[in-house]
Protein backbone atom coordinates (compact mmCIF):
# COMPACT_ATOMS: atom_id res chain seq x y z
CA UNK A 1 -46.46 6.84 21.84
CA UNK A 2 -48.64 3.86 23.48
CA UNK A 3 -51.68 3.71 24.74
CA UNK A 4 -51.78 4.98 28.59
CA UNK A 5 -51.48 1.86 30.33
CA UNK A 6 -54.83 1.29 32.40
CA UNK A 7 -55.43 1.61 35.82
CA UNK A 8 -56.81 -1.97 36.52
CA UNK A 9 -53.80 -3.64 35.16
CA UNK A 10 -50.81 -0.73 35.91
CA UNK A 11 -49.60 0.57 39.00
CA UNK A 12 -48.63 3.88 40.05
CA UNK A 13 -45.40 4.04 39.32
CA UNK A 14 -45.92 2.96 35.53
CA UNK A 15 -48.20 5.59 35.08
CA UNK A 16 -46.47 7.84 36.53
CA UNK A 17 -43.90 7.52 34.39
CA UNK A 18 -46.09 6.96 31.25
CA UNK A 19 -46.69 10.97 31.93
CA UNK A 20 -43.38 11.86 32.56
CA UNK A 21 -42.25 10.43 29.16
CA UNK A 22 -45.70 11.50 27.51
CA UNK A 23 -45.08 14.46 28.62
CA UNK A 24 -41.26 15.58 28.62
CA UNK A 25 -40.18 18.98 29.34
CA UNK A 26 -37.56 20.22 27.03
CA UNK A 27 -36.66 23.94 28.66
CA UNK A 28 -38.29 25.25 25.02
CA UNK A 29 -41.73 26.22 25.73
CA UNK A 30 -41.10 28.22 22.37
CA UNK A 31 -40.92 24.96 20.81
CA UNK A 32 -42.45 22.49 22.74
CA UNK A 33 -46.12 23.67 23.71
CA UNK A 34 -46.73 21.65 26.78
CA UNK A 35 -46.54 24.41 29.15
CA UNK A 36 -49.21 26.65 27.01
CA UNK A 37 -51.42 23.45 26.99
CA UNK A 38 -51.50 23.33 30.31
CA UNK A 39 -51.26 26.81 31.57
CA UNK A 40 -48.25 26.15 33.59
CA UNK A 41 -49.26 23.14 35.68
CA UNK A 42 -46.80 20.54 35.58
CA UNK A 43 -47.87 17.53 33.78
CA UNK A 44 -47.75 15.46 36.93
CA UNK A 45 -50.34 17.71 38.90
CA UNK A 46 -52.75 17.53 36.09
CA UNK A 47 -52.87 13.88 35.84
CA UNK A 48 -52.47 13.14 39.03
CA UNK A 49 -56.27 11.22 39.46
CA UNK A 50 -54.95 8.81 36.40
CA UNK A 51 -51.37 8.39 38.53
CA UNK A 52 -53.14 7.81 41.92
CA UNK A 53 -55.60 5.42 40.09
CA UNK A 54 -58.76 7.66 40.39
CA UNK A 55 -59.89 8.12 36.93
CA UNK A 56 -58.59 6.52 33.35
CA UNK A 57 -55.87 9.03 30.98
CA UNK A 58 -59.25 9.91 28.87
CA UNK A 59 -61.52 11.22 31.70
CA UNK A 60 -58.57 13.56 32.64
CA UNK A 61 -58.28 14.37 29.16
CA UNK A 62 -62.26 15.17 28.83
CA UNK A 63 -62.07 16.75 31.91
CA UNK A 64 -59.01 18.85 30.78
CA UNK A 65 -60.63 19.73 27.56
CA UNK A 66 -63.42 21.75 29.46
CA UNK A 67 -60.84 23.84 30.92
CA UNK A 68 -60.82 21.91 34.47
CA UNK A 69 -57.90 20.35 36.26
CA UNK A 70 -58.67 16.61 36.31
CA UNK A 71 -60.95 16.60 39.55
CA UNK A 72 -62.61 19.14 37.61
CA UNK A 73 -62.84 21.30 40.44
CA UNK A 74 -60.30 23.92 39.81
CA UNK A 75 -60.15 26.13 36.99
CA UNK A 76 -57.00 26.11 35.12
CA UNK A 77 -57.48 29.39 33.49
């Protein structure tokens, strides 16, 4: 997949859709994994600083990785 386009030069909509195809649920958590990675949140809700234009696709991800939603005010777990 490409580089997550960045927020200076994209607008919402084409990141927005840059996690919807980064992202895709196939209705086989068994096989897909998303759903585990994210405990459940939709895709969408966890990037939604990057879609709004808040923070860049890696600060979410950083963020993420220390088991925060993007803000990193609300505990996923």
């Amino acid at each position: 997949m490409s580089e997550a386009p960045n927020i200076a030069t994209s607008t919402v909509s084409e990141r927005r859709e840059y996690i919807k195809k980064r992202f895709p649920c196939i209705s086989d958590c068994d096989m897909c994994g998303f759903c585990a990675v994210f405990h459940g949140k939709d895709p969408e809700y966890v990037y939604d600083d990057y879609i709004i234009g808040k923070r860049s696709f890696q600060e979410i991800n950083e963020g993420f990785q220390r088991g925060k939603k993007g803000t990193g005010d609300e505990e996923l777990c």
